[in-house]
Protein backbone atom coordinates (compact mmCIF):
# COMPACT_ATOMS: atom_id res chain seq x y z
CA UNK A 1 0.00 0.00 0.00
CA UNK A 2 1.60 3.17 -1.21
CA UNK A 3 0.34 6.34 1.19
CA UNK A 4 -1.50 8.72 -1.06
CA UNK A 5 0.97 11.93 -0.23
CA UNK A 6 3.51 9.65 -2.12
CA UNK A 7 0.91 9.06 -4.94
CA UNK A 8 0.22 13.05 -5.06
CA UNK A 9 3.77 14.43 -5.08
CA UNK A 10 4.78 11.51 -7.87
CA UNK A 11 2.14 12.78 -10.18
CA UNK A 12 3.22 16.22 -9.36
CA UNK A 13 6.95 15.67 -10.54
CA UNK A 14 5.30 13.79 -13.30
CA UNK A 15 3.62 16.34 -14.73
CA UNK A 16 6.12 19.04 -14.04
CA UNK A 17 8.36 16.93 -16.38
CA UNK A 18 6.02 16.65 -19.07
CA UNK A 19 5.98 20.33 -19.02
CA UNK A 20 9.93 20.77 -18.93
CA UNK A 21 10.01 17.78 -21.55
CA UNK A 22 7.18 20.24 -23.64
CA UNK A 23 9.33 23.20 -23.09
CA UNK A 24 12.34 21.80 -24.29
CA UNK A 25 11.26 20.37 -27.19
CA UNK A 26 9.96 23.94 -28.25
CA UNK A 27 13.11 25.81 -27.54
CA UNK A 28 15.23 22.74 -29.32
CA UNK A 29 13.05 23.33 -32.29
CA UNK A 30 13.65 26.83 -32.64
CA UNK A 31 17.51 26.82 -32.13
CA UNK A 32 19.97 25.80 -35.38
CA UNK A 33 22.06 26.70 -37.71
CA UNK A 34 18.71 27.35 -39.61
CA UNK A 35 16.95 29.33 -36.69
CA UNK A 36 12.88 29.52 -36.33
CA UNK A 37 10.85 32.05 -35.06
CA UNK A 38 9.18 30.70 -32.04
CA UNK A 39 6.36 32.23 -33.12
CA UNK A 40 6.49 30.46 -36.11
CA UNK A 41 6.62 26.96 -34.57
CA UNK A 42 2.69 26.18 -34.07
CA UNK A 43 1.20 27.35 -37.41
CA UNK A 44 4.42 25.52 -38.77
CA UNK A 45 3.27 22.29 -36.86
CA UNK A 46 -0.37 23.18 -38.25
CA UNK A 47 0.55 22.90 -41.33
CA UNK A 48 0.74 26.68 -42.38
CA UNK A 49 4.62 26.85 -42.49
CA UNK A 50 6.78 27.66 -45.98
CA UNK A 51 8.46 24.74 -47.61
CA UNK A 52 11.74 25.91 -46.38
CA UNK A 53 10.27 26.09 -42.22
CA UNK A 54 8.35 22.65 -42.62
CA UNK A 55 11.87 20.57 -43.80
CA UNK A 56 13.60 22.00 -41.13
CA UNK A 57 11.21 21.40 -38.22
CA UNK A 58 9.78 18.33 -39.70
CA UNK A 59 12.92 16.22 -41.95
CA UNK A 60 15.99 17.56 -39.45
CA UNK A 61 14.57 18.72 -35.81
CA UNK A 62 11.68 16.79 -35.10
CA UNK A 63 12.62 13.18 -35.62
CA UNK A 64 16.73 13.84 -34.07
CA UNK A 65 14.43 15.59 -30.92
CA UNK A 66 12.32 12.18 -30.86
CA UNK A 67 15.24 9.69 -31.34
CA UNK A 68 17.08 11.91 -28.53
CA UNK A 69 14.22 11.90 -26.31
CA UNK A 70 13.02 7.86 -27.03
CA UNK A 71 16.96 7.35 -26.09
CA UNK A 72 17.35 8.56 -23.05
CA UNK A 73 14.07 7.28 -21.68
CA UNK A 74 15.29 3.95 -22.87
CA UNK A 75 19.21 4.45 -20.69
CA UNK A 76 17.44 5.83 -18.18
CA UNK A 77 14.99 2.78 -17.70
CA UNK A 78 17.72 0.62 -18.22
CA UNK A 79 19.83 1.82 -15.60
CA UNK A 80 17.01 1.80 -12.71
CA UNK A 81 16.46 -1.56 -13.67
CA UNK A 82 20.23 -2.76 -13.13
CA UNK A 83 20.57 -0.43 -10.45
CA UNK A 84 17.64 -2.55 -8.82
CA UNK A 85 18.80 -6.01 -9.71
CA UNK A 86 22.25 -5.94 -8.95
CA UNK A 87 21.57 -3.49 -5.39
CA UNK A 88 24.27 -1.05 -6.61
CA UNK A 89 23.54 2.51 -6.82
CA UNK A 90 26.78 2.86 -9.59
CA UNK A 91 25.41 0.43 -11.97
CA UNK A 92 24.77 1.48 -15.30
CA UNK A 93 24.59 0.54 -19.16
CA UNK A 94 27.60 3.08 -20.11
CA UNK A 95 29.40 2.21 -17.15
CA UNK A 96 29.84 -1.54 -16.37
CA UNK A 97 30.49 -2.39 -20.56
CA UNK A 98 26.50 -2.62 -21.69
CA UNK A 99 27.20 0.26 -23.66
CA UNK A 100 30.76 -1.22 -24.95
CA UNK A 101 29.34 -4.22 -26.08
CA UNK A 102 26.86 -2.92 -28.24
CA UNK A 103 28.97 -0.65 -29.70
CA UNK A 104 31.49 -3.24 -30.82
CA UNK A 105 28.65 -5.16 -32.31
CA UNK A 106 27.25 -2.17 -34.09
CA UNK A 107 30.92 -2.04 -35.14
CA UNK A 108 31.30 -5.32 -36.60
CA UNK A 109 28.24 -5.21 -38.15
CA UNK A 110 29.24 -1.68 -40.03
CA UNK A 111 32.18 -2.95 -40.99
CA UNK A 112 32.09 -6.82 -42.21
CA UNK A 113 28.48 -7.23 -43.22
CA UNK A 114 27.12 -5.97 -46.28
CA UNK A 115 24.55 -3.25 -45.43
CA UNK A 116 20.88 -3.24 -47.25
CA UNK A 117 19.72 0.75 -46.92
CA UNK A 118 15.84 -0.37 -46.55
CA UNK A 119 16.97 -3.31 -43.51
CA UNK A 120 20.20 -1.27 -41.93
CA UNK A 121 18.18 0.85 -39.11
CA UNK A 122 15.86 -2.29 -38.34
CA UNK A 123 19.05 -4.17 -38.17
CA UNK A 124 21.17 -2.50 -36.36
CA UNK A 125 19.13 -2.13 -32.81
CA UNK A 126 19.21 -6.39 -33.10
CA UNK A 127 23.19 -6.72 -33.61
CA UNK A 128 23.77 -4.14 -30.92
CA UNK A 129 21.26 -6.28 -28.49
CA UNK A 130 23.66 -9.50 -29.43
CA UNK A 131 26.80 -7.78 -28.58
CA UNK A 132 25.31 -6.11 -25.46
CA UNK A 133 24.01 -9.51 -24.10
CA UNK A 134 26.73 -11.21 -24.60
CA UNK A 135 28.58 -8.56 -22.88
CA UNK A 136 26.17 -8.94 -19.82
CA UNK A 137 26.74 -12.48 -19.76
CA UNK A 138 29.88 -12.25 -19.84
CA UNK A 139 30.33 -9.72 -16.60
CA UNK A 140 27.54 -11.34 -14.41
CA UNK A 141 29.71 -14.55 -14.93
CA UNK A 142 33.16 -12.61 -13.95
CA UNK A 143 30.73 -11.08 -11.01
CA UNK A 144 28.47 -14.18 -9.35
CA UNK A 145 30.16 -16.30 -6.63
CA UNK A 146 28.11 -19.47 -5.34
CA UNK A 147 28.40 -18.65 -1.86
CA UNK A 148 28.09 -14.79 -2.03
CA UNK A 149 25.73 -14.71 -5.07
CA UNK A 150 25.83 -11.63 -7.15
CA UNK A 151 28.63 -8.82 -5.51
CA UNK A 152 28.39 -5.63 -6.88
CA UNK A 153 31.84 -4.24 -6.32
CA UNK A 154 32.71 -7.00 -8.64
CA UNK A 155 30.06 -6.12 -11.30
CA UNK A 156 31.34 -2.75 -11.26
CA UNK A 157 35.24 -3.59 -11.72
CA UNK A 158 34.19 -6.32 -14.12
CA UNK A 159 31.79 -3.86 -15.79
CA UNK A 160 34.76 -1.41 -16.50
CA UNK A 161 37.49 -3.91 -17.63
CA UNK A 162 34.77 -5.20 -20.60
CA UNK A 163 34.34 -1.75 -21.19
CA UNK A 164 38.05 -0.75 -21.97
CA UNK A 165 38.97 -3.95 -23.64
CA UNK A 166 36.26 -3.57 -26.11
CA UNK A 167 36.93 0.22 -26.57
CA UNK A 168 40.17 -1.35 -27.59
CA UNK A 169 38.68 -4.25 -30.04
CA UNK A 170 37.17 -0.95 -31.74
CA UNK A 171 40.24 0.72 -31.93
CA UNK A 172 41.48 -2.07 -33.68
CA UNK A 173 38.63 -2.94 -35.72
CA UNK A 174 38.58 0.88 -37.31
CA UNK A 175 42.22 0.91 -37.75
CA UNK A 176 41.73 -0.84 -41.06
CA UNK A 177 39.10 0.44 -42.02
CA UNK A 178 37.45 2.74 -44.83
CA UNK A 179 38.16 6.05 -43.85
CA UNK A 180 34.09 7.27 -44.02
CA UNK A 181 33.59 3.83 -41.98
CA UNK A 182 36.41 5.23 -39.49
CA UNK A 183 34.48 8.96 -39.09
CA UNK A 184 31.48 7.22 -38.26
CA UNK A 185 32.79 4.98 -35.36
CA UNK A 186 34.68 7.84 -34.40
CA UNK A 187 31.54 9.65 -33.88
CA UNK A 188 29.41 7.20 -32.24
CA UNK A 189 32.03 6.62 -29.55
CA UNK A 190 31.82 10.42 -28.59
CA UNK A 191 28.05 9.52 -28.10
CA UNK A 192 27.40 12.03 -31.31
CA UNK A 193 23.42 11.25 -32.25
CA UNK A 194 23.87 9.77 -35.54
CA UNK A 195 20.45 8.69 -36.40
CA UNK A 196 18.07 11.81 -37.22
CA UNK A 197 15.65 10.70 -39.84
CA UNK A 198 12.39 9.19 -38.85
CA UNK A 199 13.12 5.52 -39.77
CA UNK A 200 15.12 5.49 -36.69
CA UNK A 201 12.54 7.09 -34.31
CA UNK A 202 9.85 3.69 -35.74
CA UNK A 203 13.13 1.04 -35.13
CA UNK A 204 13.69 2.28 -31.76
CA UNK A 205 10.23 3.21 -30.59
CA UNK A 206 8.61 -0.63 -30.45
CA UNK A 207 11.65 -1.36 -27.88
CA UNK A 208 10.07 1.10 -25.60
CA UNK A 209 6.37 0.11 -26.20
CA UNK A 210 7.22 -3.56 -25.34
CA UNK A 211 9.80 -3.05 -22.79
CA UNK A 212 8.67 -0.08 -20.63
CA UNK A 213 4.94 -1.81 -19.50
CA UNK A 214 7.22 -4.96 -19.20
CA UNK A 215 9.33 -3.38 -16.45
CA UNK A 216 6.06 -1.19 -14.58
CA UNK A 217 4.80 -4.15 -14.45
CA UNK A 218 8.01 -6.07 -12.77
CA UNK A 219 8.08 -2.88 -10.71
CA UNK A 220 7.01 -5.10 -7.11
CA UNK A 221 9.54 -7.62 -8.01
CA UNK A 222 12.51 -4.92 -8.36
CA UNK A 223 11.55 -3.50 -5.16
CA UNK A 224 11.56 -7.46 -4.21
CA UNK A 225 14.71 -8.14 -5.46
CA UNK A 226 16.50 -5.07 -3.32
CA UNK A 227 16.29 -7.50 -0.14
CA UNK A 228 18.31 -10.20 1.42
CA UNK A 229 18.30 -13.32 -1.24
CA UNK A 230 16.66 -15.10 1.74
CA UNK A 231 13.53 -12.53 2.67
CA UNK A 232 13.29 -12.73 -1.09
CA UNK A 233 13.20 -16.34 -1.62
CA UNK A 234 11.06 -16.34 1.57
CA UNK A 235 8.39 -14.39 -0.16
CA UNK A 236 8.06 -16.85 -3.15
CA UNK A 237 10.38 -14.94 -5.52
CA UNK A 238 12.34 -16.96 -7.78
CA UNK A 239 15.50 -14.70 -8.25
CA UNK A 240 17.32 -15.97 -11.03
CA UNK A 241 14.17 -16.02 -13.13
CA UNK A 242 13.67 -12.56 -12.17
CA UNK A 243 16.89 -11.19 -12.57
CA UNK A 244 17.62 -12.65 -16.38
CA UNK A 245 14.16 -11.00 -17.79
CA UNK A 246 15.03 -8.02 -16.07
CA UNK A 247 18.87 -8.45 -17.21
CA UNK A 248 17.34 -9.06 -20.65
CA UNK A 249 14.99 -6.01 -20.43
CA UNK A 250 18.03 -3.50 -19.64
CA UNK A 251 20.03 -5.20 -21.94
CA UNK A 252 17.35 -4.40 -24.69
CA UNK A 253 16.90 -0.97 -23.79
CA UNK A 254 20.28 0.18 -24.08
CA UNK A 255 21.00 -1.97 -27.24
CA UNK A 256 18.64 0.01 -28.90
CA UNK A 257 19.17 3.49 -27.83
CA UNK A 258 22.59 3.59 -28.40
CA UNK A 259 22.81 1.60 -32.12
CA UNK A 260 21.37 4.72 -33.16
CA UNK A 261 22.63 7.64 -30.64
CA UNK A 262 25.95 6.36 -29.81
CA UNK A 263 28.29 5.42 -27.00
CA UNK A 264 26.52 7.63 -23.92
CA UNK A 265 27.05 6.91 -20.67
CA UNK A 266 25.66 8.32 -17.25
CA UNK A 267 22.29 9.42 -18.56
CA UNK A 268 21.35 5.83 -17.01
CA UNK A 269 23.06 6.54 -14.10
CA UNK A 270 21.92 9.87 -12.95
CA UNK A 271 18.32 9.87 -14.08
CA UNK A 272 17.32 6.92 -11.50
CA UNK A 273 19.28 8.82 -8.78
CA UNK A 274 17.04 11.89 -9.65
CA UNK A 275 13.96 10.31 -9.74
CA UNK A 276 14.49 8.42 -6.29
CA UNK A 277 15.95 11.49 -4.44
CA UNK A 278 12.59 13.08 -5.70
CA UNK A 279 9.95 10.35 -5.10
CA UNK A 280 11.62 7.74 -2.69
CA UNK A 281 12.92 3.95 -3.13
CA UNK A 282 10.25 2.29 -4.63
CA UNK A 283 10.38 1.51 -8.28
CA UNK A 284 6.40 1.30 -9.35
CA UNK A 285 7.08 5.76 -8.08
CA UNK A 286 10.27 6.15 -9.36
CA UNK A 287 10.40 4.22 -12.56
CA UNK A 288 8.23 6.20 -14.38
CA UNK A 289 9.76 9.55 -12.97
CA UNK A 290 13.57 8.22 -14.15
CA UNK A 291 12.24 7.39 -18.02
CA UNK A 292 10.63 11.11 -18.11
CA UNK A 293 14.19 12.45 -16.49
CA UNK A 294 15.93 10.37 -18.34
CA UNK A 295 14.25 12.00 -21.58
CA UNK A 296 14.86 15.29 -20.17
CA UNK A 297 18.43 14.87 -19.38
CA UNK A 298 19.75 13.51 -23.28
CA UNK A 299 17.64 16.03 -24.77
CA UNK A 300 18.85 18.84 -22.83
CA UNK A 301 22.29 17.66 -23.37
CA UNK A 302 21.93 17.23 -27.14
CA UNK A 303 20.33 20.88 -27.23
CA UNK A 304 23.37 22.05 -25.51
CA UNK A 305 25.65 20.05 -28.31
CA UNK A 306 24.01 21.17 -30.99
CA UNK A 307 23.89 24.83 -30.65
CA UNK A 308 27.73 24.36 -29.10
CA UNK A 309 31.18 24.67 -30.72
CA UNK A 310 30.76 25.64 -33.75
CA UNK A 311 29.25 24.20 -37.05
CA UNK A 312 29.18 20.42 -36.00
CA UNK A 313 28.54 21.28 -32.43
CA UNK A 314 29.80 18.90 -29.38
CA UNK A 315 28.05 15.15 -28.96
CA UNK A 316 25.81 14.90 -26.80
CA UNK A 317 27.63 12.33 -25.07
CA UNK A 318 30.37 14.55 -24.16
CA UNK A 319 27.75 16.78 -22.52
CA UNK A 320 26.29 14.19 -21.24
CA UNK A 321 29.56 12.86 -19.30
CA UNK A 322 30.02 16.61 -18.30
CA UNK A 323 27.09 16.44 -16.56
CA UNK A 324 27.03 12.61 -14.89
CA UNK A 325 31.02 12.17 -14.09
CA UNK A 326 30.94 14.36 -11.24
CA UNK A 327 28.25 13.08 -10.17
CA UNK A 328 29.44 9.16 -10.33
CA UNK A 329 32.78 10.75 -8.15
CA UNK A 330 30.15 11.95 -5.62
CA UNK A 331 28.18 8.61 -5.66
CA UNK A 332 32.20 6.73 -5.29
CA UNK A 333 32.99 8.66 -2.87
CA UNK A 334 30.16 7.85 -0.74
CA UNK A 335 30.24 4.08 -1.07
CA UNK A 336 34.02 4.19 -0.27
């Protein structure tokens, strides 16, 4: 039973995010190298813009704003969900080698396979989700003990060392490489959003439709799952069940935002944070507040990027990392 004061002030921070989500979205679709009157922007979404206003807002800002937004929802989510399974506040997709994984995939896919231009962006969420799982795998191995189960100091450590020795397989991969191929994996490592057209807002959206009820849903057991593996087991939950569709859910997630947004990192991490300094430790409240922030948080950043350092601006993963590394000290510093 969830008190109803806790019930009121989550729909209050729900719907103040909306609104910040709302007014970002505006001001992002008035600022470019192509500037619009805000004024402009309503009759242009009405259908009463020039040709020249309607391609801007509707074939460059609009889908890149959706894609960005969709994205960071989808870290976000991801990143409360392994923060909840694994019972450590400093887990997250870009950080313990999720993010790594997929991009090596999305790599080796780029590189090696021949690439069909109607099939690439459906593709491409689907060989990032095989490199990320495999990934996963591969740490919760290098992380589970039989006697201690899961230890998330380990997961972390683990997390990192996947992460910089597949930084390096990409190195290595693109060192051979075409030199357009090379600029592109160049790019997506600095977390530049790469996929702007609205083919990639329909290949990443059905990820989210499936896999956000999935988790509201799983919401109890995540709150479950943050207990002793005996009061858990106690109560009927069977944990390794629970923990591989979650771990496959997360997994998921971040496959797919970053095949077509690039290697970000700590939008996952600070967005739950956020949401359960704001509403309070239990995920069926905070869940849904960390996808909005998480939303919030990538498209502010990419807003920033965009309109930042000069013609090509600065990745939004780089702002991104600007924003969440300080944070991640203050969150080290705390468990230490």
């Amino acid at each position: 039973m969830i008190h109803p004061s806790l019930l009121k002030k989550q729909r209050i921070v729900v719907l103040s995010l909306i609104v910040l989500i709302f007014a970002t979205i505006v001001i992002s679709l008035g600022l470019g190298s192509s500037s619009v009157f805000y004024d402009r922007v309503l009759p242009i979404l009405m259908g009463q813009g020039t040709y020249k206003e309607e391609f801007i807002l509707y074939s460059i800002r609009l889908p890149r704003i959706l894609v960005t937004l969709l994205a960071g929802m989808a870290l976000a989510l991801s990143g409360a969900i392994l923060q909840g399974i694994t019972k450590n506040d400093l887990a997250e997709p870009g950080i313990i080698g999720i993010n790594s994984g997929a991009g090596a995939a999305v790599a080796i896919f780029f590189l090696f396979f021949p690439l069909d231009a109607g099939s690439f962006v459906y593709m491409l969420p689907f060989a990032a989700f095989i490199g990320a799982f495999v990934t996963a795998v591969l740490i919760y191995v290098f992380s589970y003990t039989r006697k201690q189960g899961l230890q998330p100091v380990r997961l972390v450590l683990a997390g990192v060392g996947f992460s910089m020795a597949l930084s390096g397989l990409m190195v290595v991969l693109i060192s051979s490489a075409e030199r357009q191929k090379v600029d592109f994996i160049a790019k997506w490592l600095a977390g530049n959003i790469w996929g702007t057209d609205w083919p990639f807002v329909w290949a990443l959206l059905p990820w989210l439709v499936v896999l956000i009820p999935f988790t509201l849903y799983k919401a109890n057991r995540l709150d479950l799952l943050g207990l002793s593996e005996q009061a858990a087991i106690g109560l009927g939950v069977p944990l390794e069940r629970e923990r591989l569709l979650l771990m496959i859910a997360a997994v998921a997630l971040a496959a797919s935002a970053v095949s077509v947004t690039g290697g970000i990192a700590f939008i996952g991490l600070v967005a739950p944070h956020i949401a359960k300094a704001l509403t309070g430790p239990r995920h069926v409240l905070n869940v849904p507040v960390s996808i909005l922030m998480g939303g919030l948080l990538l498209l502010v950043a990419d807003t920033i990027g965009r309109n930042a350092g000069g013609a090509e601006g600065i990745p939004a993963g780089i702002i991104a990392a600007l924003i969440g590394a300080p944070y991640f000290l203050y969150l080290l510093w705390k468990k230490v």
